[in-house]
Protein backbone atom coordinates (compact mmCIF):
# COMPACT_ATOMS: atom_id res chain seq x y z
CA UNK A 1 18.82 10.47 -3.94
CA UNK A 2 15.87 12.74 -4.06
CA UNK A 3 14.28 13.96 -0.78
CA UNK A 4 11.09 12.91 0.72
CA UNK A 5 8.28 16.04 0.45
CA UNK A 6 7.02 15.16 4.24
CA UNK A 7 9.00 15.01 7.07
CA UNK A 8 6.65 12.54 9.20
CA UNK A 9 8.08 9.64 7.41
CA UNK A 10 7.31 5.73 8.87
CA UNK A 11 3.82 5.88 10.73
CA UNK A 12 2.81 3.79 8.30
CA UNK A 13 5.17 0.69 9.44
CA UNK A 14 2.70 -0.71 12.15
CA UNK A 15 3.67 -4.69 12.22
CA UNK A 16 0.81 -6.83 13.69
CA UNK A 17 -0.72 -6.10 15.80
CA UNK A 18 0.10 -2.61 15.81
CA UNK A 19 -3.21 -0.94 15.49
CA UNK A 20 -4.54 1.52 12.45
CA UNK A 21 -6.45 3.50 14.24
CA UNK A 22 -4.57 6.59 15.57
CA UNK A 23 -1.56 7.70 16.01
CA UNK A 24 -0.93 9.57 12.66
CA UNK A 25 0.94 12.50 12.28
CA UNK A 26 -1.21 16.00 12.66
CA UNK A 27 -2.62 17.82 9.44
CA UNK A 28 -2.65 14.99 7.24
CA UNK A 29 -6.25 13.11 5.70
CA UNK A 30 -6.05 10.15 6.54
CA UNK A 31 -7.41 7.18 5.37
CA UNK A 32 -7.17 3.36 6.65
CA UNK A 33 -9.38 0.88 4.47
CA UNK A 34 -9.36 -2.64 6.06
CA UNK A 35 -11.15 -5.62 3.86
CA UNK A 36 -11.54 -9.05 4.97
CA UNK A 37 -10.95 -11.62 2.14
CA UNK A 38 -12.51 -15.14 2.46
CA UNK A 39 -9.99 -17.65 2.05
CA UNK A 40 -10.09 -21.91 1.93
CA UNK A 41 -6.44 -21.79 2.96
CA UNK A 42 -5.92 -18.67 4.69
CA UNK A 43 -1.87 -19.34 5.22
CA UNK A 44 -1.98 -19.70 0.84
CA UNK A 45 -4.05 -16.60 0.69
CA UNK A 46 -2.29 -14.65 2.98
CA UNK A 47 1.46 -15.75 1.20
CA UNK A 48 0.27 -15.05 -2.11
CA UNK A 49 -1.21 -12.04 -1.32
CA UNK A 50 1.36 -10.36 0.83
CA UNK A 51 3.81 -12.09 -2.28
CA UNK A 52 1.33 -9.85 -4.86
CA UNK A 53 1.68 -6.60 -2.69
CA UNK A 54 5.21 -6.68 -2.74
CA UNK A 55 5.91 -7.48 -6.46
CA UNK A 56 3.72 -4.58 -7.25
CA UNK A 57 1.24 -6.81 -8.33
CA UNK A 58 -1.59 -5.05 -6.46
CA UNK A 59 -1.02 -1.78 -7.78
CA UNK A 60 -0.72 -3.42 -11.59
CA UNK A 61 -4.12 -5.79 -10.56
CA UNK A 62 -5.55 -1.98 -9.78
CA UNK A 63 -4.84 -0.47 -13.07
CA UNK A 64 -1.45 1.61 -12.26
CA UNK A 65 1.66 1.81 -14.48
CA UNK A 66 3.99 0.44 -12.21
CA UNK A 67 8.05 1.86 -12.83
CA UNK A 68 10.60 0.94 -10.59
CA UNK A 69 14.35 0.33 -10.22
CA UNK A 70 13.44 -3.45 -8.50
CA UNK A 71 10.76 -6.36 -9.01
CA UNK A 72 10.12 -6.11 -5.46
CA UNK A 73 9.40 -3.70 -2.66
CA UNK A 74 12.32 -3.26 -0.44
CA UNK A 75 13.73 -0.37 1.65
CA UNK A 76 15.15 2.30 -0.78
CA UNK A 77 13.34 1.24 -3.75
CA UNK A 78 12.05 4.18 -5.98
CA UNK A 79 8.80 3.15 -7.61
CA UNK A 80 6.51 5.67 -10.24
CA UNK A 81 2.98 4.55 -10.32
CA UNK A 82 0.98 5.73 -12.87
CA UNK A 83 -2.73 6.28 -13.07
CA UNK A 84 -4.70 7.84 -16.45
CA UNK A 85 -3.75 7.26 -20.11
CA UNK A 86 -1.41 9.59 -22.12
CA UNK A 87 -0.66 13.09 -21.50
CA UNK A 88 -3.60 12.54 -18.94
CA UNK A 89 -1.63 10.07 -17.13
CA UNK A 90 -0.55 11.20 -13.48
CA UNK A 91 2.56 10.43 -12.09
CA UNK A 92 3.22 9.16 -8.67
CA UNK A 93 7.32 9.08 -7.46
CA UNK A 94 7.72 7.75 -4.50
CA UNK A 95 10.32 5.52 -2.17
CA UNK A 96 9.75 2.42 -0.13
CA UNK A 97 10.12 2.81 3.81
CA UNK A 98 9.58 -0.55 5.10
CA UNK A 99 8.86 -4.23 3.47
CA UNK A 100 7.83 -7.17 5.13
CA UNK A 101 8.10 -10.41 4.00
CA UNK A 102 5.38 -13.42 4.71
CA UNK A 103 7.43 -14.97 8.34
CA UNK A 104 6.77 -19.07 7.61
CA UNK A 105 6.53 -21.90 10.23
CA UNK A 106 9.25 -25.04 9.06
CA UNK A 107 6.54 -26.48 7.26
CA UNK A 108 6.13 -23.81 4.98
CA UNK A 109 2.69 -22.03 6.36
CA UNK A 110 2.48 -18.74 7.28
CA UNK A 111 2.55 -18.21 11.10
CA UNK A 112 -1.42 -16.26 12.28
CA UNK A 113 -0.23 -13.48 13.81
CA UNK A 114 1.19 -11.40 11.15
CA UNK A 115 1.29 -8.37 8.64
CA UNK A 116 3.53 -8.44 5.18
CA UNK A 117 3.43 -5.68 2.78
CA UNK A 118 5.30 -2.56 2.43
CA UNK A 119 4.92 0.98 2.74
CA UNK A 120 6.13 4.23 1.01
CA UNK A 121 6.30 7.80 0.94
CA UNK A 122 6.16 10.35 -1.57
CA UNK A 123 8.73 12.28 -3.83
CA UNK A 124 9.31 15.61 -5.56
CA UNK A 125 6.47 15.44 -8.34
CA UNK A 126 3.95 13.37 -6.76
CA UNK A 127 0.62 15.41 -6.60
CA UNK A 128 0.13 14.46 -2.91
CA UNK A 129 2.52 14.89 0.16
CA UNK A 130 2.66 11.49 2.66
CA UNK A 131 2.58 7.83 2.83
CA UNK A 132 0.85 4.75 1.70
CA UNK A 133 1.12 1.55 3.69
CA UNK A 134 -0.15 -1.99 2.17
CA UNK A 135 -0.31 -4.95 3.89
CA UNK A 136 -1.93 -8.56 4.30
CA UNK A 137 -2.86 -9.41 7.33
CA UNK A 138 -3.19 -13.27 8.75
CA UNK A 139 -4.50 -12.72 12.18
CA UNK A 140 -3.94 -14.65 15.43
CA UNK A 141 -7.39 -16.68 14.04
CA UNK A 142 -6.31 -17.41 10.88
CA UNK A 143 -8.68 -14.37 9.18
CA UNK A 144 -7.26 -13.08 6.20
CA UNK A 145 -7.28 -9.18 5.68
CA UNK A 146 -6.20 -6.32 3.06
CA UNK A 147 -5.10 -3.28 4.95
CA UNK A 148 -4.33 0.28 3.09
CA UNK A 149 -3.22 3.13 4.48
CA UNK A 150 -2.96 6.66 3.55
CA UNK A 151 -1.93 10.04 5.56
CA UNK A 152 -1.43 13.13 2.88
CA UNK A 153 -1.90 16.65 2.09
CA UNK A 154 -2.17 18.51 -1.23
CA UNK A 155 1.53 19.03 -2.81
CA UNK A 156 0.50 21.99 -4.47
CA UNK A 157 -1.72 25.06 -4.22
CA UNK A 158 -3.10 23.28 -7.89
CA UNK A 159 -3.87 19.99 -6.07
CA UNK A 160 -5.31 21.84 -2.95
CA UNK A 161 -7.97 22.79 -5.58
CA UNK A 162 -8.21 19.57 -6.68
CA UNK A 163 -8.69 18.03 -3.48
CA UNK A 164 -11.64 17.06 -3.99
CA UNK A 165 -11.57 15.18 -6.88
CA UNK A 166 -8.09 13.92 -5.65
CA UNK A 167 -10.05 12.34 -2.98
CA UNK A 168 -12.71 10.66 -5.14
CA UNK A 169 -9.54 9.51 -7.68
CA UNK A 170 -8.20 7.92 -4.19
CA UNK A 171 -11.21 6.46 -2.79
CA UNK A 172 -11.72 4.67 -6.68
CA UNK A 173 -8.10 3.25 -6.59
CA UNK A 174 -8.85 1.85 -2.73
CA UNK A 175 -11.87 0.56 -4.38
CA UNK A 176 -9.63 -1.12 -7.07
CA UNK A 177 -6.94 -2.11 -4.31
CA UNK A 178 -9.40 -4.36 -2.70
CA UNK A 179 -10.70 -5.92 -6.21
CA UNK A 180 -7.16 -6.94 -6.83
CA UNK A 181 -6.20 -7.72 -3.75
CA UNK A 182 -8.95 -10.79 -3.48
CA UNK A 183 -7.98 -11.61 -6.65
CA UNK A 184 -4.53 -11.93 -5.14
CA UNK A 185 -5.40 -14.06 -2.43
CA UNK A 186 -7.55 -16.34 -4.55
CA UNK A 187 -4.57 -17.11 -6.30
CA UNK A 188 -2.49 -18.70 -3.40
């Protein structure tokens, strides 16, 4: 099994209500996106998307290639995303850290309170070094939000002279996250 390029793996597994702000490791940019998605039936919104994050369905809804060795997120799980077309196309290895599923009351509603999503961290190839959290969020007032979080650093001297444009690639793909990620939620 290959071996993560950061050792500062996990701060991205913050279950609710952990906060976002703070607390990452030193060195890395960070950057925490939080967008609040209106919702009829926020328990429906909030299964469907956490459901959507974890079947890679967000990334996919975003644009990426999405190649993995499972239809799910789950601890262990390598995952390629892909971002460009053709020889152009970027490549993105990485390995899930944490999952979490939607936690339902017996009825079948998800419980306000809550984040699902997942959460991984970056392998040998990836043009970044760091992690990537995802999650829905249902909170303790039944609001529902999309949550993504980022801590990296260049993975190359190359991409440290990128960086820039690395930044504005990452910035469109948030941008992307959140379009798909209401589309998600509209779904449930």
């Amino acid at each position: 099994m290959e071996q993560f390029t950061y050792q500062e793996q996990g701060a991205t597994d913050r279950p609710y209500p952990a906060s976002l702000d703070g607390g990452w490791p030193p060195g890395y940019t960070v950057m925490v996106e939080t967008h609040e998605i209106s919702a009829e039936d926020p328990s429906a919104a909030f299964i469907a998307l956490t459901e959507g994050i974890l079947a890679w369905d967000l990334h996919r809804g975003a644009g990426l290639t999405m190649e993995s060795d499972a239809d799910r997120a789950a601890p262990g799980v390598q995952v390629t995303s892909g971002l460009g077309v053709g020889p152009a196309r970027i490549k993105a290895p990485c390995r899930v850290l944490w999952a979490r599923d939607p936690q339902l009351d017996g009825a079948g509603r998800a419980v306000p309170g809550q984040r699902g999503g997942f959460g991984y961290g970056t392998l040998p190839g990836h043009p970044v070094r760091g992690e990537e959290g995802f999650y829905a969020e249902l909170t303790a007032d039944n609001r529902v939000l999309f949550i993504c979080s980022a801590y990296s650093v260049p993975a190359s001297a190359l991409y440290r002279l990128a960086a820039p444009v690395t930044r504005l690639g990452q910035r469109y793909v948030l941008t992307r996250y959140a379009k798909a990620a209401e589309a998600l939620a509209a779904g449930g």
